[in-house]
C-alpha atoms as a PDB file:
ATOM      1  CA  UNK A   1      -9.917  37.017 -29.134  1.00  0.00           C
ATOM      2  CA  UNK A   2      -8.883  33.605 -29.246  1.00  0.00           C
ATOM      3  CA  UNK A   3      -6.671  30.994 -31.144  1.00  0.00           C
ATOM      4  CA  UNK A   4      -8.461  27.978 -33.110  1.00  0.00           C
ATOM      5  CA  UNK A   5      -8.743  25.221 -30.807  1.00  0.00           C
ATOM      6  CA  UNK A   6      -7.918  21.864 -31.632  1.00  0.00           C
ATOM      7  CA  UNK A   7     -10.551  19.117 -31.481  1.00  0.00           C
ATOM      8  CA  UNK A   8      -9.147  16.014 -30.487  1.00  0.00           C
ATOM      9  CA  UNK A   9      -7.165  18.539 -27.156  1.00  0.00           C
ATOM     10  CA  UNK A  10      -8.579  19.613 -24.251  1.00  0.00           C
ATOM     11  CA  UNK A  11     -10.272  23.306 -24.478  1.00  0.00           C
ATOM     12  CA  UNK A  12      -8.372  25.701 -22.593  1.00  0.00           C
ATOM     13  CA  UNK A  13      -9.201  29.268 -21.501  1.00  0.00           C
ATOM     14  CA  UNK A  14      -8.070  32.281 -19.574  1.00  0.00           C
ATOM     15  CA  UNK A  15     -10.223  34.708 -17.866  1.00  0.00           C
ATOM     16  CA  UNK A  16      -7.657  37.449 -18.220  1.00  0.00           C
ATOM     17  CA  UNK A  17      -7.760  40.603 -16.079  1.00  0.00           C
ATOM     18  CA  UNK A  18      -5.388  43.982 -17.263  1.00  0.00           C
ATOM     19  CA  UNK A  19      -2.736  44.452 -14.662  1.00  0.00           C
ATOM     20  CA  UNK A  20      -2.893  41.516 -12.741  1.00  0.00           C
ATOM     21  CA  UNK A  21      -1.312  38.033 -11.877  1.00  0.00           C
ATOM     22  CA  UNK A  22      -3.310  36.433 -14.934  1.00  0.00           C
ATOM     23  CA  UNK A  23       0.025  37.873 -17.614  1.00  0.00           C
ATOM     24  CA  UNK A  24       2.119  35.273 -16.417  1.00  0.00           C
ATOM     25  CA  UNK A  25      -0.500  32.441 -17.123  1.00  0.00           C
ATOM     26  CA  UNK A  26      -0.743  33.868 -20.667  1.00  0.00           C
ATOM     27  CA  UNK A  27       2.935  33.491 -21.002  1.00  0.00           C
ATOM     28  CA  UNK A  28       3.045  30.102 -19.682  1.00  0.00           C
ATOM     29  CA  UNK A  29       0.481  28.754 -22.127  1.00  0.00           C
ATOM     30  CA  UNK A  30       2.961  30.900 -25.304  1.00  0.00           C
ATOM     31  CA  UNK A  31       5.634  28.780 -24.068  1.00  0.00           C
ATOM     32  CA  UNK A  32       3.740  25.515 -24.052  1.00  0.00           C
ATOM     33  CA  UNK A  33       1.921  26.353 -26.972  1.00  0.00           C
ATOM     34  CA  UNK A  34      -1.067  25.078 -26.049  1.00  0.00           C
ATOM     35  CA  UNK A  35      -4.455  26.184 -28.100  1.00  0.00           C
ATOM     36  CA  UNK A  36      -6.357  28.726 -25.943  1.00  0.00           C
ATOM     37  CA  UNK A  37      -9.006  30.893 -26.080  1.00  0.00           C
ATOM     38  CA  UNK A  38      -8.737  34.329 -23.757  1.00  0.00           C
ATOM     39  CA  UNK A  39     -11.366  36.396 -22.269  1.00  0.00           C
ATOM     40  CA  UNK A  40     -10.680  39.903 -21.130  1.00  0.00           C
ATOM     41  CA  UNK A  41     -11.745  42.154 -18.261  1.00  0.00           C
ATOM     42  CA  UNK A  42     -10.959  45.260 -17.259  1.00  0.00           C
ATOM     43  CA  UNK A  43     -10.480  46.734 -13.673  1.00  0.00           C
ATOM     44  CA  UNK A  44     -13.365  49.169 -12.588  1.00  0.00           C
ATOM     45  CA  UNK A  45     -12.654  53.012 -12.149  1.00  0.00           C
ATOM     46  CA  UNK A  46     -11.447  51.494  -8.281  1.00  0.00           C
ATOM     47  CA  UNK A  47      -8.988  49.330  -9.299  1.00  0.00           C
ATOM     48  CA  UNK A  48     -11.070  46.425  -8.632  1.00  0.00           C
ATOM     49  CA  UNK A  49     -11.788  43.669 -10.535  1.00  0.00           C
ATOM     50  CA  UNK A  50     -15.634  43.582 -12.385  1.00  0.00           C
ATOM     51  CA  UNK A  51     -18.421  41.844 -10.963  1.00  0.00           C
ATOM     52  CA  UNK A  52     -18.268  39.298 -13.730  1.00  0.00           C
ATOM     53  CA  UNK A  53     -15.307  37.362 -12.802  1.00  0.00           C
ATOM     54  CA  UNK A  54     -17.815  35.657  -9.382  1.00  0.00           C
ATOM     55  CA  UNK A  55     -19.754  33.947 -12.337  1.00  0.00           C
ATOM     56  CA  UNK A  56     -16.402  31.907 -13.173  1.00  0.00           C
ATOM     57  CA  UNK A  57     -14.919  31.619  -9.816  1.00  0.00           C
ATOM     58  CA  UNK A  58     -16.567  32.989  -6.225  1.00  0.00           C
ATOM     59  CA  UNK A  59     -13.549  35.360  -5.385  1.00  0.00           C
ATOM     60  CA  UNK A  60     -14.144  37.134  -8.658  1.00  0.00           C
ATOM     61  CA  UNK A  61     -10.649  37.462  -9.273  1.00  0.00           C
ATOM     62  CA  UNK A  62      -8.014  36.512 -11.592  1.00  0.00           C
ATOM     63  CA  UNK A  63      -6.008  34.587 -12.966  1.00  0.00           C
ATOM     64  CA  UNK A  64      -8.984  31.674 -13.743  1.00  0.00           C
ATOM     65  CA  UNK A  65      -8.638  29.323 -16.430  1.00  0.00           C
ATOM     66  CA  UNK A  66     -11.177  26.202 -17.288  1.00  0.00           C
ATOM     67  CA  UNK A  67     -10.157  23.183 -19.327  1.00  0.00           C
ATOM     68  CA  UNK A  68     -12.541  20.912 -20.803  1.00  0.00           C
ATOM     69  CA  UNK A  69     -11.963  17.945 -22.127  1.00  0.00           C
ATOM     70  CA  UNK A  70     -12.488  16.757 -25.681  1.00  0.00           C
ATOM     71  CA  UNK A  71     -15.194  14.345 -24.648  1.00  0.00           C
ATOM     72  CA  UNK A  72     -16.347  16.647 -22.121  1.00  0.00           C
ATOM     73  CA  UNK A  73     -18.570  19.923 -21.971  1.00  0.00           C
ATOM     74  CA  UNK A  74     -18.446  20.232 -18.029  1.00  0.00           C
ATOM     75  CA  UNK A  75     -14.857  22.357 -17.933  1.00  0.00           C
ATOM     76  CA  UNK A  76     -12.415  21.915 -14.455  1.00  0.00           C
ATOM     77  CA  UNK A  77     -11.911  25.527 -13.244  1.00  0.00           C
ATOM     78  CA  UNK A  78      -8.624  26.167 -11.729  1.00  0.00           C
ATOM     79  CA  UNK A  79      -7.744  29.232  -9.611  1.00  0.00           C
ATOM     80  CA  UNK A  80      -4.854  31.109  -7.688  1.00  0.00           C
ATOM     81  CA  UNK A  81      -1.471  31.146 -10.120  1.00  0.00           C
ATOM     82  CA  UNK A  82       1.118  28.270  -8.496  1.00  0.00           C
ATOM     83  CA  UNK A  83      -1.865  25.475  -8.723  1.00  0.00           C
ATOM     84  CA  UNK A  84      -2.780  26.474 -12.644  1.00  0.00           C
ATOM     85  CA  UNK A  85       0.928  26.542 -12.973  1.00  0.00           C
ATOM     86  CA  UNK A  86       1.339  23.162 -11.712  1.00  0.00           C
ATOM     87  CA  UNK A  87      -1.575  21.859 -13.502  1.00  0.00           C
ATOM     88  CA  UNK A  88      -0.836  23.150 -16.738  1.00  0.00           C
ATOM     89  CA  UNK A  89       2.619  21.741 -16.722  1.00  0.00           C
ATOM     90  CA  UNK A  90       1.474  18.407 -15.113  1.00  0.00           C
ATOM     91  CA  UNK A  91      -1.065  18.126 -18.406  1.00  0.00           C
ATOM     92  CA  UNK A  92       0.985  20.029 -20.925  1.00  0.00           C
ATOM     93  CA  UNK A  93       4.201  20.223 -20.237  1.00  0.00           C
ATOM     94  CA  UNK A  94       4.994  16.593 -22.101  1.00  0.00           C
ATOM     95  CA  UNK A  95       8.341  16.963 -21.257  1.00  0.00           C
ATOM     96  CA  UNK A  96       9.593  20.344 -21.593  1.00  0.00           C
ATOM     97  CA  UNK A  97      12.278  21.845 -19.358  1.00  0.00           C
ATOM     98  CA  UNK A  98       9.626  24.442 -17.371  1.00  0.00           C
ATOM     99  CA  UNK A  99       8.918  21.634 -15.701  1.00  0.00           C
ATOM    100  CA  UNK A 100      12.088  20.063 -14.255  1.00  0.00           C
ATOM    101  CA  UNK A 101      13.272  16.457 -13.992  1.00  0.00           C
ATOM    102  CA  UNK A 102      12.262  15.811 -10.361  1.00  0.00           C
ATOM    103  CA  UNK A 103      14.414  12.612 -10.188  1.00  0.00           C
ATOM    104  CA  UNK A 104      18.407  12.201 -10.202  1.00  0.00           C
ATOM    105  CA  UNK A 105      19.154   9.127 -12.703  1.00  0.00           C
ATOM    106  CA  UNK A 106      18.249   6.175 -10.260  1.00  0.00           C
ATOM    107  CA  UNK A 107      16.878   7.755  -7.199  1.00  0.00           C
ATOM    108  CA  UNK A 108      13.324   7.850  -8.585  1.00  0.00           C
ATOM    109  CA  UNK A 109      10.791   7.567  -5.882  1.00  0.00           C
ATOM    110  CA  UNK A 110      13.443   8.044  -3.511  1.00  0.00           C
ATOM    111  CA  UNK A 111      13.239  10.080  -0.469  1.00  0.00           C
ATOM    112  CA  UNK A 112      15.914  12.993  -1.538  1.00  0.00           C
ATOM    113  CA  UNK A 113      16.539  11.643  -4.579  1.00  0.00           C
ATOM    114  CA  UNK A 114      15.144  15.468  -6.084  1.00  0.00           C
ATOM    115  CA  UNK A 115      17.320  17.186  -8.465  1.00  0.00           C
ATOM    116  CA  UNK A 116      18.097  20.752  -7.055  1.00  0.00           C
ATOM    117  CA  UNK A 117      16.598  22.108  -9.600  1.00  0.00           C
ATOM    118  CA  UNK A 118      12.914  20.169  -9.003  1.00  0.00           C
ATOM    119  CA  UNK A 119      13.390  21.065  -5.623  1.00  0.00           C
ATOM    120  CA  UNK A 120      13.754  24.981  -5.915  1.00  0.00           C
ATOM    121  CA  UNK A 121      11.010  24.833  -8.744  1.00  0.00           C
ATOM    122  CA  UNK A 122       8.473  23.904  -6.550  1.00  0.00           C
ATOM    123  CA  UNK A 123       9.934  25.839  -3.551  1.00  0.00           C
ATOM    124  CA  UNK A 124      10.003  29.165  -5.834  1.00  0.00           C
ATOM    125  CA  UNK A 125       6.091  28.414  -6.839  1.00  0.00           C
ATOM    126  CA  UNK A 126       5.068  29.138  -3.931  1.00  0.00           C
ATOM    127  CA  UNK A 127       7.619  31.385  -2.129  1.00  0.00           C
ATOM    128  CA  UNK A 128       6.575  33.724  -5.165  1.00  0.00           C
ATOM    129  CA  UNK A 129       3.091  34.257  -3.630  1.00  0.00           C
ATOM    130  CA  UNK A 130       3.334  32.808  -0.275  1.00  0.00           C
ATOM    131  CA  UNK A 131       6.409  35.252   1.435  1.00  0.00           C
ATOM    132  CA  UNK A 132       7.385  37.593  -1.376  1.00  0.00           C
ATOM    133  CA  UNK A 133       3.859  38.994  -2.850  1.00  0.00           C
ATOM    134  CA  UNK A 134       2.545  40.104   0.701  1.00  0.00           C
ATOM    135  CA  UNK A 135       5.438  42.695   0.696  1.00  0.00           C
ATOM    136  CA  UNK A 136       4.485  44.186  -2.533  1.00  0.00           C
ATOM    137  CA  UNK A 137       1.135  44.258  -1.877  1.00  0.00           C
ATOM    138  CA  UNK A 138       1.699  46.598   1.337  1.00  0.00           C
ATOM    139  CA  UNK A 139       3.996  48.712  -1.074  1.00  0.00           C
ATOM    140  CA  UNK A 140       1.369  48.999  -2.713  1.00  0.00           C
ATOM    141  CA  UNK A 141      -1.093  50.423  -0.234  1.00  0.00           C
ATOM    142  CA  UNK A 142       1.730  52.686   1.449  1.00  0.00           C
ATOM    143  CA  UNK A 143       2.114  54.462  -2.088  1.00  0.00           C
ATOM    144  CA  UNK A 144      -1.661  54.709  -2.136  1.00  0.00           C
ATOM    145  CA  UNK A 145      -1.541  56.548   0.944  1.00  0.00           C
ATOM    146  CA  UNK A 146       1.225  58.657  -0.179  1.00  0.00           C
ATOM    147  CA  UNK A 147      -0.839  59.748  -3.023  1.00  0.00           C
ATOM    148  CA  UNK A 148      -4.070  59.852  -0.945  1.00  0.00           C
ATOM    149  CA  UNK A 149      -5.973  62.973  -1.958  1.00  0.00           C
ATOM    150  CA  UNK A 150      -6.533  64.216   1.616  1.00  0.00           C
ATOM    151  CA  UNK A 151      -6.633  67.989   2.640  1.00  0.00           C
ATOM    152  CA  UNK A 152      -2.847  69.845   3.065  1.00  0.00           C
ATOM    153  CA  UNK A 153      -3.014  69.695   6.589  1.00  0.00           C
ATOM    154  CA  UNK A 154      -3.657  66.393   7.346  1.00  0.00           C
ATOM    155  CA  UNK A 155      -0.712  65.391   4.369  1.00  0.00           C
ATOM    156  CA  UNK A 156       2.076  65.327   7.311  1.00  0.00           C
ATOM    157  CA  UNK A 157       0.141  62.789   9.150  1.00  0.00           C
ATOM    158  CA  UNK A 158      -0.439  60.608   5.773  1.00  0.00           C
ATOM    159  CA  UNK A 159       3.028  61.054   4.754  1.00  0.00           C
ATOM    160  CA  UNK A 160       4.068  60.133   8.478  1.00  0.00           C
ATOM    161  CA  UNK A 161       2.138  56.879   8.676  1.00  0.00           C
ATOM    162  CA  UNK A 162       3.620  55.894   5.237  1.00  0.00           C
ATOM    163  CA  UNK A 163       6.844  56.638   5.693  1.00  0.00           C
ATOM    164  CA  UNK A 164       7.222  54.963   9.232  1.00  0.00           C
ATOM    165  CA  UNK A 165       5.761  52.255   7.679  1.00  0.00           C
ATOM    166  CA  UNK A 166       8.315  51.817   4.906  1.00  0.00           C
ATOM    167  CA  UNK A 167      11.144  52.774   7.518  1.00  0.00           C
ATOM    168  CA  UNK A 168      10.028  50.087  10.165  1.00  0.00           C
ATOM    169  CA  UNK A 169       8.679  47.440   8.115  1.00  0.00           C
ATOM    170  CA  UNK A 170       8.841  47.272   4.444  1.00  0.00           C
ATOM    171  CA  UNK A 171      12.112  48.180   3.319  1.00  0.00           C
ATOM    172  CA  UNK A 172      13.872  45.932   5.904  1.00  0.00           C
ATOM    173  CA  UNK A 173      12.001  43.219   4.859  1.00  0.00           C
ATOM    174  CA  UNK A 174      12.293  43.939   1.263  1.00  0.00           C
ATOM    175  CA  UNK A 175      15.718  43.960   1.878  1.00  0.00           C
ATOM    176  CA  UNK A 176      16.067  40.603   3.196  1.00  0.00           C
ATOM    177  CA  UNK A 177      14.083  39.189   0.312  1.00  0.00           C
ATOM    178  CA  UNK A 178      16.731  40.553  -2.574  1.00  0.00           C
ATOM    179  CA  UNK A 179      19.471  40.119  -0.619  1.00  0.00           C
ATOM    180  CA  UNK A 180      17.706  36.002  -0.521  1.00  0.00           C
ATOM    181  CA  UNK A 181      17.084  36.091  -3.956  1.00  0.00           C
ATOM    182  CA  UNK A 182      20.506  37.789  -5.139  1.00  0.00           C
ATOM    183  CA  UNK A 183      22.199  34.926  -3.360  1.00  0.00           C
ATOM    184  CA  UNK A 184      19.194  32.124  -5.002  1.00  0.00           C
ATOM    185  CA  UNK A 185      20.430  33.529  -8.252  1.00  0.00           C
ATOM    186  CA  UNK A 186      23.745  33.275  -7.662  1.00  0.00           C
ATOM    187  CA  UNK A 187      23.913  29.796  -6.561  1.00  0.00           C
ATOM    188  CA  UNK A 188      21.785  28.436  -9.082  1.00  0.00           C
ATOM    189  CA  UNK A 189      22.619  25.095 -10.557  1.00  0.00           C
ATOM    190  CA  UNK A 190      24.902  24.643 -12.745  1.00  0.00           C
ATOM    191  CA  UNK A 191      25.878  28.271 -12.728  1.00  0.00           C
ATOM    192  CA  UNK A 192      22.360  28.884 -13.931  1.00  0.00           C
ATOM    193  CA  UNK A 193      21.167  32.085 -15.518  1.00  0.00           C
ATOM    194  CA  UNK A 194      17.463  31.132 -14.209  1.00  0.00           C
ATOM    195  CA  UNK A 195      16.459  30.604 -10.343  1.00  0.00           C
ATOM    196  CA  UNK A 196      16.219  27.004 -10.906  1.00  0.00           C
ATOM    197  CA  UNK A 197      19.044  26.438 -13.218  1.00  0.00           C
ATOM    198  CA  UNK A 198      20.089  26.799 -16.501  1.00  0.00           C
ATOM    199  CA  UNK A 199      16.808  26.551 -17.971  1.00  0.00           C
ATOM    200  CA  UNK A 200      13.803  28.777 -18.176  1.00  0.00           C
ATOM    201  CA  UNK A 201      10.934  27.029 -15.613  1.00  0.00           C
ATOM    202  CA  UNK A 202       7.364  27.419 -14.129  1.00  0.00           C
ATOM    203  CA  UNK A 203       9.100  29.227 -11.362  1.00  0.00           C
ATOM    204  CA  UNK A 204      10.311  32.061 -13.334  1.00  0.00           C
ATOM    205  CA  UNK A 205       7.606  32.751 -14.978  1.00  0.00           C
ATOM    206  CA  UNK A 206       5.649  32.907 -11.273  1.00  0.00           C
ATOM    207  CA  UNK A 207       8.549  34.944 -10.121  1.00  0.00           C
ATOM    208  CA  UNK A 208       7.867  37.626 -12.924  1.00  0.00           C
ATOM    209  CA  UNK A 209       5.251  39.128 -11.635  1.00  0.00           C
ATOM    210  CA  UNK A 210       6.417  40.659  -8.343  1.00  0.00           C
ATOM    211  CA  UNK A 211       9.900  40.851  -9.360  1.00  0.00           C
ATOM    212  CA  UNK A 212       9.134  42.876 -12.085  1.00  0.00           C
ATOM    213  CA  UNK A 213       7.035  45.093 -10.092  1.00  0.00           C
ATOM    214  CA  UNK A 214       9.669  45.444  -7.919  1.00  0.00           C
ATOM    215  CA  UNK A 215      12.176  46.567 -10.149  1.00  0.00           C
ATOM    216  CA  UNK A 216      10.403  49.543 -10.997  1.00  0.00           C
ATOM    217  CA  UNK A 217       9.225  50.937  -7.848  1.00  0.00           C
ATOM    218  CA  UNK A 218      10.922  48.867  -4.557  1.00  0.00           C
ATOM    219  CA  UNK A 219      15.083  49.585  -4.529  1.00  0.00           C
ATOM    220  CA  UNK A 220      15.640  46.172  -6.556  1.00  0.00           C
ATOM    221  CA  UNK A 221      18.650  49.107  -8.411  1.00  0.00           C
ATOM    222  CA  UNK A 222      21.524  47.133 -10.721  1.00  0.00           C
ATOM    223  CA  UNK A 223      24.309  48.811  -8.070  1.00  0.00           C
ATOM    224  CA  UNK A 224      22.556  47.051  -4.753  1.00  0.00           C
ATOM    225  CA  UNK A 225      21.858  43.421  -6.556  1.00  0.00           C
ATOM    226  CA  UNK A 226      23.209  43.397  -9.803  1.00  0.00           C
ATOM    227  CA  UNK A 227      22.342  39.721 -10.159  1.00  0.00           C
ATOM    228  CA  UNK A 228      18.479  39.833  -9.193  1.00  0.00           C
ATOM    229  CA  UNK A 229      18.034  43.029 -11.557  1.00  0.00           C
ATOM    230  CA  UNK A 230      20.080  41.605 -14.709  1.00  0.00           C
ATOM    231  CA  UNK A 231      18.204  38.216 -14.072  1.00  0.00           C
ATOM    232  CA  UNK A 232      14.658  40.303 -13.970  1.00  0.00           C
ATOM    233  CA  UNK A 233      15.718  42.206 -17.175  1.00  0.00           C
ATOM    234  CA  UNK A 234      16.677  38.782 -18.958  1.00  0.00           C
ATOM    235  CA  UNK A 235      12.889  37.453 -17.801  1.00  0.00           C
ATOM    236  CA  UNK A 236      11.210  41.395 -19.322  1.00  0.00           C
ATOM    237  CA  UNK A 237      13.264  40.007 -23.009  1.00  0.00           C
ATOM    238  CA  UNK A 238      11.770  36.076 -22.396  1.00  0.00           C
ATOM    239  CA  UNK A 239      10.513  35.755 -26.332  1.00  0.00           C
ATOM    240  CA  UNK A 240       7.208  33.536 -24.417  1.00  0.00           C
ATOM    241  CA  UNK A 241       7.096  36.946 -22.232  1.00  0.00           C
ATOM    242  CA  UNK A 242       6.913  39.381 -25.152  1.00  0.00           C
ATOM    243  CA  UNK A 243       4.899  37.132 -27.274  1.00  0.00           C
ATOM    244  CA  UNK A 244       2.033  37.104 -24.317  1.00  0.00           C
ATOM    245  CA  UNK A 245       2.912  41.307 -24.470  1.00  0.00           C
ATOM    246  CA  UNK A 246       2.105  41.371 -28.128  1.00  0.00           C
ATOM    247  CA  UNK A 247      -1.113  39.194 -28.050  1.00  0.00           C
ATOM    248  CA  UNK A 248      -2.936  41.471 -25.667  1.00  0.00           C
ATOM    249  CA  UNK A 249      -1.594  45.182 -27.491  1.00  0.00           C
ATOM    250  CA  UNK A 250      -3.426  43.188 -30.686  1.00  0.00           C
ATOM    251  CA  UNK A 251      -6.543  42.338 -28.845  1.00  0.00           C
ATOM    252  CA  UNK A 252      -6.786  45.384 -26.026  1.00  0.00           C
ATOM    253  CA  UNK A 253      -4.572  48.201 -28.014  1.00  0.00           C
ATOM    254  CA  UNK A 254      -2.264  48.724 -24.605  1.00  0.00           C
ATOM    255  CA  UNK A 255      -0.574  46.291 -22.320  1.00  0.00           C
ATOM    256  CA  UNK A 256       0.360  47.979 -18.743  1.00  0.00           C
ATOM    257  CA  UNK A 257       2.168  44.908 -16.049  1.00  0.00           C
ATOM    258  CA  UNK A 258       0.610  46.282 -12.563  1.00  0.00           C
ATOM    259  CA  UNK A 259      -1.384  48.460 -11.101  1.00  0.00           C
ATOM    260  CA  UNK A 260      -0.134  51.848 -11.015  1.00  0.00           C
ATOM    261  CA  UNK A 261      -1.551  54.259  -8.270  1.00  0.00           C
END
């Protein structure tokens, strides 16, 4: 369940949780190749996650890693997916490209003296969670009530609710967000095949998660944004992406993305 840990390097681990945020952490640390060890929980027959997450962080959720410190045995826990991104790749990242060159050559500590492509990482770390996630997550709960086992004749009202909420709400604001990220891809620098650029960053890899997600179950189709989907296929064939696939179907025997209802 875990890799050997070097002695002289800080110890690093992930509370992992099946179907959940915590698969993009686990392909961050692939691509950084840091040492790590990996815990895993399962969700509970309701989808929730177990009890025992709370003893490693109070929400009980996850992603979670701690990282202690070779001369240390009191570990820093980190929480919530853009801030262990960020402090991963502010610890680790010792100068690889997923964390992008926040300076233009002689504008350092220069008021917009950014590179474009520093600037849309750490815009996309937290757009990813902050105004795209929400929408997913109420996709989420309208195809629970879809599939709500509720008697026949209260179905039309169930069905109702859901689909005026998808008609008024969701879709049109789905829409907006591929038609924003069809045009982010589009534009990227230097006629980038990543959001940020030509090279794979922190902000993909946060972007995976509800993009994927998307792709499967939202209207992200290759004939509506052709851009968004191929760039979301090129992320699903990421070797970091299918190496963090592999390591769980050898520890847990399946690997399933999201939650399905």
């Amino acid at each position: 369940m875990s890799q050997a840990v070097i002695s002289d390097q800080p110890r690093v681990k992930l509370y992992w949780l099946e179907q959940s945020r915590s698969q993009r952490i686990l392909w961050l640390l692939e691509e950084l190749s840091v040492p790590y060890e990996l815990e895993i929980f399962h969700r509970k027959p309701d989808k929730m996650a177990p009890p025992e997450l709370k003893a490693i962080h109070g929400l009980g959720k996850s992603p979670v890693i701690s990282v202690t410190a070779a001369s240390s045995t009191e570990p820093v826990i980190v929480a919530e997916s853009a801030f262990i991104i960020e402090y991963l790749l502010d610890h680790f990242a010792n100068g690889s490209s997923l964390l992008p060159k926040r300076y233009r050559e002689g504008q350092e500590g220069k008021f917009g003296g950014e590179t474009a492509e520093w600037l849309r990482f750490r815009y996309f770390l937290h757009y990813s969670e902050g105004s795209f996630m929400p929408f997913m997550i109420v996709g989420l709960i309208v195809m629970s009530i879809e599939k709500a086992p509720v008697p026949f004749f209260i179905r039309p009202v169930t069905n109702g609710i859901a689909s005026k909420i998808r008609s008024s709400f969701l879709d049109p604001n789905l829409k907006t967000h591929f038609e924003f990220l069809e045009a982010q891809i589009a534009s990227s620098p230097e006629q980038g095949k990543y959001i940020c650029g030509p090279r794979l960053t922190g902000a993909d890899i946060m972007i995976s998660f509800p993009l994927i997600a998307a792709k499967g179950r939202a209207g992200l189709t290759p004939e509506k944004y052709p851009l968004l989907h191929a760039y979301v296929g090129r992320l699903e064939q990421e070797p970091g992406y299918l190496k963090s696939i592999k390591k769980i179907e050898e520890i847990d025997g399946k690997f399933e993305p999201m939650i399905k209802t």
